[in-house]
Every structure is written in C-alpha cells, then in structure tokens.
PDB file of N, CA and C in Angstrom:
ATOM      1  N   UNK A   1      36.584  -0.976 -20.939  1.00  0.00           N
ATOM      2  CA  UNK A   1      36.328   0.441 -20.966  1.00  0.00           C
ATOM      3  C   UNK A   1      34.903   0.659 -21.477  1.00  0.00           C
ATOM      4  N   UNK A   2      34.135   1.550 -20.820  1.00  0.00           N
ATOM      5  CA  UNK A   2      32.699   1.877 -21.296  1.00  0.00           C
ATOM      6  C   UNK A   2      33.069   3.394 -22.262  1.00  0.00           C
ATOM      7  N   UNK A   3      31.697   3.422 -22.633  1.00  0.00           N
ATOM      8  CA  UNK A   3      31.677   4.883 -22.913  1.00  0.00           C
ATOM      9  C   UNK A   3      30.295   5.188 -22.595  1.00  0.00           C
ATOM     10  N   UNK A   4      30.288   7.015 -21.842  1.00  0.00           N
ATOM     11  CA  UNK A   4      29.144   7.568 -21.638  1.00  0.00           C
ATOM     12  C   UNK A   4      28.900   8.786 -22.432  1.00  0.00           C
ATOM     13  N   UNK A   5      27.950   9.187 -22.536  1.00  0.00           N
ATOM     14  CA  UNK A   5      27.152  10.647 -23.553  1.00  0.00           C
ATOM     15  C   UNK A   5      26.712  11.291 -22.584  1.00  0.00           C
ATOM     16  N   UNK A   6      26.821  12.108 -22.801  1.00  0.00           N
ATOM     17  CA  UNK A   6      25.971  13.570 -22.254  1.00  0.00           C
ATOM     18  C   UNK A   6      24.918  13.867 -22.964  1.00  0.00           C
ATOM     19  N   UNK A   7      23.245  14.066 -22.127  1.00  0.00           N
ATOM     20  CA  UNK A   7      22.383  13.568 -22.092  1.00  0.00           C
ATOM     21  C   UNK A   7      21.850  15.049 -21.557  1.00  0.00           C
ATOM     22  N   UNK A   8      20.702  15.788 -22.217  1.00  0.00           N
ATOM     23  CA  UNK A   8      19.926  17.202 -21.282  1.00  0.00           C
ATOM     24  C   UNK A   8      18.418  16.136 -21.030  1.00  0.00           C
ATOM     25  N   UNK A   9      17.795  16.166 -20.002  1.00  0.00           N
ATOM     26  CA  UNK A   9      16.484  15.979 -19.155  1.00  0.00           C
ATOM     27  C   UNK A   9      15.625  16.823 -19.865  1.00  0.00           C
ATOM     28  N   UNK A  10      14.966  16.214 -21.266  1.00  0.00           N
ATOM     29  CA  UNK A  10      13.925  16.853 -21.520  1.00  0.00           C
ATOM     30  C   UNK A  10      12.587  17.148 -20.607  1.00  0.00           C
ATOM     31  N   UNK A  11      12.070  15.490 -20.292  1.00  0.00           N
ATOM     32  CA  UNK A  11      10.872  15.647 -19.557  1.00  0.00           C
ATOM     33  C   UNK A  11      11.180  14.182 -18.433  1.00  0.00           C
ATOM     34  N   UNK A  12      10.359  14.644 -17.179  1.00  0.00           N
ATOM     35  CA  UNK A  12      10.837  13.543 -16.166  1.00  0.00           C
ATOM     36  C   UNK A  12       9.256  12.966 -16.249  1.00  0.00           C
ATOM     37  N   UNK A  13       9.435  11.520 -15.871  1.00  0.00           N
ATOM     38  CA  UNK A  13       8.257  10.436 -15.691  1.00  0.00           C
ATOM     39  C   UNK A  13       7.638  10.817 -14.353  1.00  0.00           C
ATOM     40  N   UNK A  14       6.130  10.665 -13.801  1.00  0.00           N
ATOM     41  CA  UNK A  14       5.962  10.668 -12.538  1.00  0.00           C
ATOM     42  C   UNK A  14       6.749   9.860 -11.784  1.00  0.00           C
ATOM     43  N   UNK A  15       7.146  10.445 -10.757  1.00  0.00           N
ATOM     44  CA  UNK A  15       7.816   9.200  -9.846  1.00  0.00           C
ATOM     45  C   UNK A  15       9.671  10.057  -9.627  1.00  0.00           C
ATOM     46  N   UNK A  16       9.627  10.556 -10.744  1.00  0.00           N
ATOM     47  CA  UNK A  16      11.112  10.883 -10.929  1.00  0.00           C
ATOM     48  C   UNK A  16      12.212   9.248 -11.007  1.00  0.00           C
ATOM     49  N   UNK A  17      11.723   8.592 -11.290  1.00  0.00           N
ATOM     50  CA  UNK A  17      12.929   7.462 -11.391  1.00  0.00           C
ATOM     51  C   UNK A  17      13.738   7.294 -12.938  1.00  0.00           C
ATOM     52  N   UNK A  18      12.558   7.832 -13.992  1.00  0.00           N
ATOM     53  CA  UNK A  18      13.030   7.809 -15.456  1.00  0.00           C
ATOM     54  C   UNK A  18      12.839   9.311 -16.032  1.00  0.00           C
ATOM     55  N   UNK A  19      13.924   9.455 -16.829  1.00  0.00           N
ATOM     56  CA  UNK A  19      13.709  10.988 -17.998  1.00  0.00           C
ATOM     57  C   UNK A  19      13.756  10.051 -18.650  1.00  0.00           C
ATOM     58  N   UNK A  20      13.111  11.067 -19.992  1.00  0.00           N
ATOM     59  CA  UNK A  20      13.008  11.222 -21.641  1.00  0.00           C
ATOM     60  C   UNK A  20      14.303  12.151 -21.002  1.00  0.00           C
ATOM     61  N   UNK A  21      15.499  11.659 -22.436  1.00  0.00           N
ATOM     62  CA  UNK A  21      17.011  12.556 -21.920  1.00  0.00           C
ATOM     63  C   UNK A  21      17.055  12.705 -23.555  1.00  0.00           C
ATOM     64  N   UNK A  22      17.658  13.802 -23.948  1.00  0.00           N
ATOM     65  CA  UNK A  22      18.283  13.666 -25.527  1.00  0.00           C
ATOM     66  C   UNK A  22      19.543  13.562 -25.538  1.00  0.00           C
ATOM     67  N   UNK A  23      20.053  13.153 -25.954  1.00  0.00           N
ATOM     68  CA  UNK A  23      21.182  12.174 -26.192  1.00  0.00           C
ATOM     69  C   UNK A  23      21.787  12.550 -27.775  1.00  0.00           C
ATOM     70  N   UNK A  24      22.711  13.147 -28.217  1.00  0.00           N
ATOM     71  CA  UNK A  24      23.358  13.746 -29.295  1.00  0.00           C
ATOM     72  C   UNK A  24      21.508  14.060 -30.230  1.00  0.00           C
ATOM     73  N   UNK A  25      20.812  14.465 -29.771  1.00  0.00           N
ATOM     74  CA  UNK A  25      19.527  14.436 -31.242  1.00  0.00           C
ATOM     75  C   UNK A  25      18.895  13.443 -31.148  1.00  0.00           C
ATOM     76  N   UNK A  26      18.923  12.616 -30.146  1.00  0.00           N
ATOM     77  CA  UNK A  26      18.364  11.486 -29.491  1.00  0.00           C
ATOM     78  C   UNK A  26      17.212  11.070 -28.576  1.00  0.00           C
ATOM     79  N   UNK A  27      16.333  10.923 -28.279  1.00  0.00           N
ATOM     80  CA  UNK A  27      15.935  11.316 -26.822  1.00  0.00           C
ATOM     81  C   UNK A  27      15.649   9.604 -26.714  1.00  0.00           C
ATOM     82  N   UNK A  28      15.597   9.126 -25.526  1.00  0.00           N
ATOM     83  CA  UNK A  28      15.710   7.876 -24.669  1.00  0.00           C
ATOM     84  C   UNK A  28      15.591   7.987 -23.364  1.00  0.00           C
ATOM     85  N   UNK A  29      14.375   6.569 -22.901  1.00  0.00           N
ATOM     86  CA  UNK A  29      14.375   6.941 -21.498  1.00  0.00           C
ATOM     87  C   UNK A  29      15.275   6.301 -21.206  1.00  0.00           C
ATOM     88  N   UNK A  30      15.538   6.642 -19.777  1.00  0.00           N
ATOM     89  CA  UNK A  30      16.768   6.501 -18.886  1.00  0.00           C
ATOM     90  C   UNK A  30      16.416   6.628 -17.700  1.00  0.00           C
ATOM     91  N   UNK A  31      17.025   5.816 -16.798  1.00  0.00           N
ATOM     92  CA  UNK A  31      16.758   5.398 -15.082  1.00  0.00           C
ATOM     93  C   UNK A  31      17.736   6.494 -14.150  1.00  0.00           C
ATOM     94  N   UNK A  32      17.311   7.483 -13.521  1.00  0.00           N
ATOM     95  CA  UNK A  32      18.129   8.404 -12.785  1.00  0.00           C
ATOM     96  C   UNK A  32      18.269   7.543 -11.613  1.00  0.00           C
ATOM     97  N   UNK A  33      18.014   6.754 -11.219  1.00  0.00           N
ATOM     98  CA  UNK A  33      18.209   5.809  -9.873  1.00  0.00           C
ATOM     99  C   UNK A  33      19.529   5.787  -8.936  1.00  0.00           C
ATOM    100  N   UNK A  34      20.408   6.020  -9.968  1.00  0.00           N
ATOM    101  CA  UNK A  34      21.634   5.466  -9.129  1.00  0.00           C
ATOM    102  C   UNK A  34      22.414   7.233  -8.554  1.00  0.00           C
ATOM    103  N   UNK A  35      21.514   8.396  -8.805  1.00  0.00           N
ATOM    104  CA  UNK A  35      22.019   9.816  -8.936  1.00  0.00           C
ATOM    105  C   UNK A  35      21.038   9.719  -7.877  1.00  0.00           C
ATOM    106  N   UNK A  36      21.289  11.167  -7.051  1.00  0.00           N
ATOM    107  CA  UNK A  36      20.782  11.392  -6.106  1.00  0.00           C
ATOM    108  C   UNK A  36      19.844  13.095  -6.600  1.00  0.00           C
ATOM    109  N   UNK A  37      18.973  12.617  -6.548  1.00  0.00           N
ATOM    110  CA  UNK A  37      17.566  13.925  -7.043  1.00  0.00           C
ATOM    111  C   UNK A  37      17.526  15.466  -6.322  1.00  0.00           C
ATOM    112  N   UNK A  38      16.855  16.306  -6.921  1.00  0.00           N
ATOM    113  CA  UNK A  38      15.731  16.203  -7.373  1.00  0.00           C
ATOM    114  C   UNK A  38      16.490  16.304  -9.381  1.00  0.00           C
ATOM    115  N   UNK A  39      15.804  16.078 -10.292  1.00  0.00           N
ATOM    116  CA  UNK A  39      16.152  16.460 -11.279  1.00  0.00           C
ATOM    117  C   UNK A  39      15.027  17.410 -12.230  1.00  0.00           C
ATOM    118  N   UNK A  40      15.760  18.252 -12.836  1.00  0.00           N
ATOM    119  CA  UNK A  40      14.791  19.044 -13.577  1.00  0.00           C
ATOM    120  C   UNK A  40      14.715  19.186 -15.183  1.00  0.00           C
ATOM    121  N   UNK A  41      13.799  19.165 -16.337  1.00  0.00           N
ATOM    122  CA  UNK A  41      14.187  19.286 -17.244  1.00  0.00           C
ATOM    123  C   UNK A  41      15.460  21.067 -17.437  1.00  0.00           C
ATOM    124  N   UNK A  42      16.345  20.273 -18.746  1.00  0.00           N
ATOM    125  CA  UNK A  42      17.100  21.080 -18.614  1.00  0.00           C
ATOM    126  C   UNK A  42      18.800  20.436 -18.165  1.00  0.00           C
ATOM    127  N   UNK A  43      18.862  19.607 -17.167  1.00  0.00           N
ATOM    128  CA  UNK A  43      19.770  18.825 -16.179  1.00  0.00           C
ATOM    129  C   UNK A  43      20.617  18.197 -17.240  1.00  0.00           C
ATOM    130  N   UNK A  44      21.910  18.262 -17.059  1.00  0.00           N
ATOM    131  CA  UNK A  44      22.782  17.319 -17.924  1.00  0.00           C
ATOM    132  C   UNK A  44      23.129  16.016 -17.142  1.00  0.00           C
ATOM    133  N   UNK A  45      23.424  15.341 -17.805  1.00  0.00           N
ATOM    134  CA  UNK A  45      23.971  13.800 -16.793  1.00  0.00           C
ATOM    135  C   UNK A  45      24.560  13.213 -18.397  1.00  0.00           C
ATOM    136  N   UNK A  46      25.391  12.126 -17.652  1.00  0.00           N
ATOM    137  CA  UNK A  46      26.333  11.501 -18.081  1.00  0.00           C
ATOM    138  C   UNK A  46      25.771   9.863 -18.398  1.00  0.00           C
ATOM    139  N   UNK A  47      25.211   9.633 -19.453  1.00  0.00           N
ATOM    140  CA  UNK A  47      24.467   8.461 -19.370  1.00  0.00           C
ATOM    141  C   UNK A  47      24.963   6.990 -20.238  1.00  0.00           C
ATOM    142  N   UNK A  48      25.102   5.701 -19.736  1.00  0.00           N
ATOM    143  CA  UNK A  48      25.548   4.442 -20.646  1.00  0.00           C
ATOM    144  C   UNK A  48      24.482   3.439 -20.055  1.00  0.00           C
ATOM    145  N   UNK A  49      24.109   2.643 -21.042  1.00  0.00           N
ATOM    146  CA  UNK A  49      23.805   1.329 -21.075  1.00  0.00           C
ATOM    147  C   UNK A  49      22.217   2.131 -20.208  1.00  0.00           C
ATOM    148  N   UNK A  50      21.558   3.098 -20.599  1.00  0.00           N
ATOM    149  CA  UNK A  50      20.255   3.660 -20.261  1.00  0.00           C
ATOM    150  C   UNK A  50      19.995   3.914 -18.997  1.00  0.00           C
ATOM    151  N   UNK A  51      21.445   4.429 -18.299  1.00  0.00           N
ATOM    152  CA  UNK A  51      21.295   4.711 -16.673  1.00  0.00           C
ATOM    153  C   UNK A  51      22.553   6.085 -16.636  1.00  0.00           C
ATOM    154  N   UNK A  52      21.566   6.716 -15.940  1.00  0.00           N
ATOM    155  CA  UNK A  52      22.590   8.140 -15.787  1.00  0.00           C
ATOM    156  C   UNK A  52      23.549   7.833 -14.426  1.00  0.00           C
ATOM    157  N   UNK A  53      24.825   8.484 -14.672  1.00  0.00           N
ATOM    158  CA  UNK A  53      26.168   7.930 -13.804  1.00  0.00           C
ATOM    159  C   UNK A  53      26.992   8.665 -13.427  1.00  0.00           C
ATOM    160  N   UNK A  54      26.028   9.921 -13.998  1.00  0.00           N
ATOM    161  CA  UNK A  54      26.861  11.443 -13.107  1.00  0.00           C
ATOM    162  C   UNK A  54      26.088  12.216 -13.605  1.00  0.00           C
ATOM    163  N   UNK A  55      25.924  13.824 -13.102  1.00  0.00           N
ATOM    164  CA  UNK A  55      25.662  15.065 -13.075  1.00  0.00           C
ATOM    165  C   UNK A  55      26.295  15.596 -14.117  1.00  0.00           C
ATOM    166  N   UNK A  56      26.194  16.516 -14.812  1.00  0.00           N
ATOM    167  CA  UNK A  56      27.113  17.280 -15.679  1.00  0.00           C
ATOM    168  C   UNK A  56      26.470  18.622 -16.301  1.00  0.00           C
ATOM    169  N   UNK A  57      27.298  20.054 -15.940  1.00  0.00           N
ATOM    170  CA  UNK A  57      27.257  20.880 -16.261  1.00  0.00           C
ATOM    171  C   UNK A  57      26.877  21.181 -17.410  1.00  0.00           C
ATOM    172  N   UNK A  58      26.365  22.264 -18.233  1.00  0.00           N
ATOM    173  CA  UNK A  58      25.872  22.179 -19.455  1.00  0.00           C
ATOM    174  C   UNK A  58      27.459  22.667 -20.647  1.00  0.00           C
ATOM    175  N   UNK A  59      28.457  23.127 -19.726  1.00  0.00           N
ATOM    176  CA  UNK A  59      29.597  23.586 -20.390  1.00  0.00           C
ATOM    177  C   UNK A  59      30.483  22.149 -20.616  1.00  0.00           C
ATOM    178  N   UNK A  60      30.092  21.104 -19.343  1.00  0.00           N
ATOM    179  CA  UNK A  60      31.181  19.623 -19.317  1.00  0.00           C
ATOM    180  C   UNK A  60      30.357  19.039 -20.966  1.00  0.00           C
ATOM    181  N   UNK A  61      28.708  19.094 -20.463  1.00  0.00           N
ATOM    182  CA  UNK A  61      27.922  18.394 -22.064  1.00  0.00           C
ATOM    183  C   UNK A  61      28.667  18.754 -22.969  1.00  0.00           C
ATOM    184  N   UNK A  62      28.416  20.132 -23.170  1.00  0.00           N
ATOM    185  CA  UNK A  62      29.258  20.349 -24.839  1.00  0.00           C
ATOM    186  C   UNK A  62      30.908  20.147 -25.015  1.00  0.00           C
ATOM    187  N   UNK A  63      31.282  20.222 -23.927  1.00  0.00           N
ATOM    188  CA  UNK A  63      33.349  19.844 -24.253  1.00  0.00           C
ATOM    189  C   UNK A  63      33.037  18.321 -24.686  1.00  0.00           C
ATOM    190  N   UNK A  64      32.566  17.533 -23.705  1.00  0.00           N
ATOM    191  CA  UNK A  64      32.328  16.138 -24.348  1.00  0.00           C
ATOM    192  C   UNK A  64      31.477  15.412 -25.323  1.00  0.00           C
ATOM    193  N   UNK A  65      30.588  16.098 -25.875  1.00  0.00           N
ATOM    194  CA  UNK A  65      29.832  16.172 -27.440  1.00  0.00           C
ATOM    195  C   UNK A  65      30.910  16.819 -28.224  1.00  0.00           C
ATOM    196  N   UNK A  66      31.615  17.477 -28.179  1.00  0.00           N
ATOM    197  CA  UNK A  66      32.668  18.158 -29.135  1.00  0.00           C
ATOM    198  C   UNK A  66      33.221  16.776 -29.200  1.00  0.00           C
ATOM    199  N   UNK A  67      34.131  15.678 -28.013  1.00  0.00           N
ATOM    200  CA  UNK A  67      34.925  15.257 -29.311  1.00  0.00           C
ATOM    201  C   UNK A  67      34.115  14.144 -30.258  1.00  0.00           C
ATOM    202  N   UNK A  68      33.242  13.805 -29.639  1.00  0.00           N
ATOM    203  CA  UNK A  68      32.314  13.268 -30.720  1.00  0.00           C
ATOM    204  C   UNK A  68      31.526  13.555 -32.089  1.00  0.00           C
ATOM    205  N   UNK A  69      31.498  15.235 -31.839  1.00  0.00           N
ATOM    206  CA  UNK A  69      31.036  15.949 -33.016  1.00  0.00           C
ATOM    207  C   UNK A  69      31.265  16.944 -33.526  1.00  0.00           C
ATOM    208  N   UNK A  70      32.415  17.122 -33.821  1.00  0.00           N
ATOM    209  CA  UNK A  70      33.266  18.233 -33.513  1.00  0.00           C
ATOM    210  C   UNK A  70      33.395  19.139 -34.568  1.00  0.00           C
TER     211      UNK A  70
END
C-alpha cells in the first residue's frame, strides 16, 4: 500500500514537466509527467514518491489533509 498527499502548484518550471507543489507546508519539486497538462499554479494533484498521480479538486485536497491534520 502507498500513500499520496495533496499537493497545490505553487510555481511551474519552464518546460512544464516539474512544479514547486506545497505539500502539507511543504513545497517540493515534483514531475507532472505521468498527468496530462496544461497545469497552473493554484492546481491540486495527488502526489507520492515526487510524482503527481492524479488531479484533485481543491475541496478533495482539504477532505484528504483533514485526516492527516485534523
């Protein structure tokens, strides 16, 4: 079993292949590669092991930061 975080797209790299993402108060780059673009700061995604692995609403971010920080 993995686990992923929900992650907002502060700022994107030229190229669009990497964000700066914040990550619970975090920020880390991360490879949007395997998601299909365009991405904008702002964008939630679902991120493990420094690769985003889904899309996510800004209402899905916070239900799933809740049970982590609740």
């Amino acid at each position: 079993m993995c686990l992923g975080l929900p992650g907002r797209v502060v700022e994107l790299t030229p190229g669009g292949h990497l964000a700066r993402v914040d990550v619970a108060g975090v920020v880390r780059d991360i490879n949007l590669e395997l998601l299909d673009g365009p991405f904008e700061p702002g964008d939630y995604v679902l991120v493990h092991s420094g690769f985003a692995l889904e899309r996510m609403s800004a209402d899905e971010a916070r239900d799933a930061l809740g049970v982590f920080m609740p």
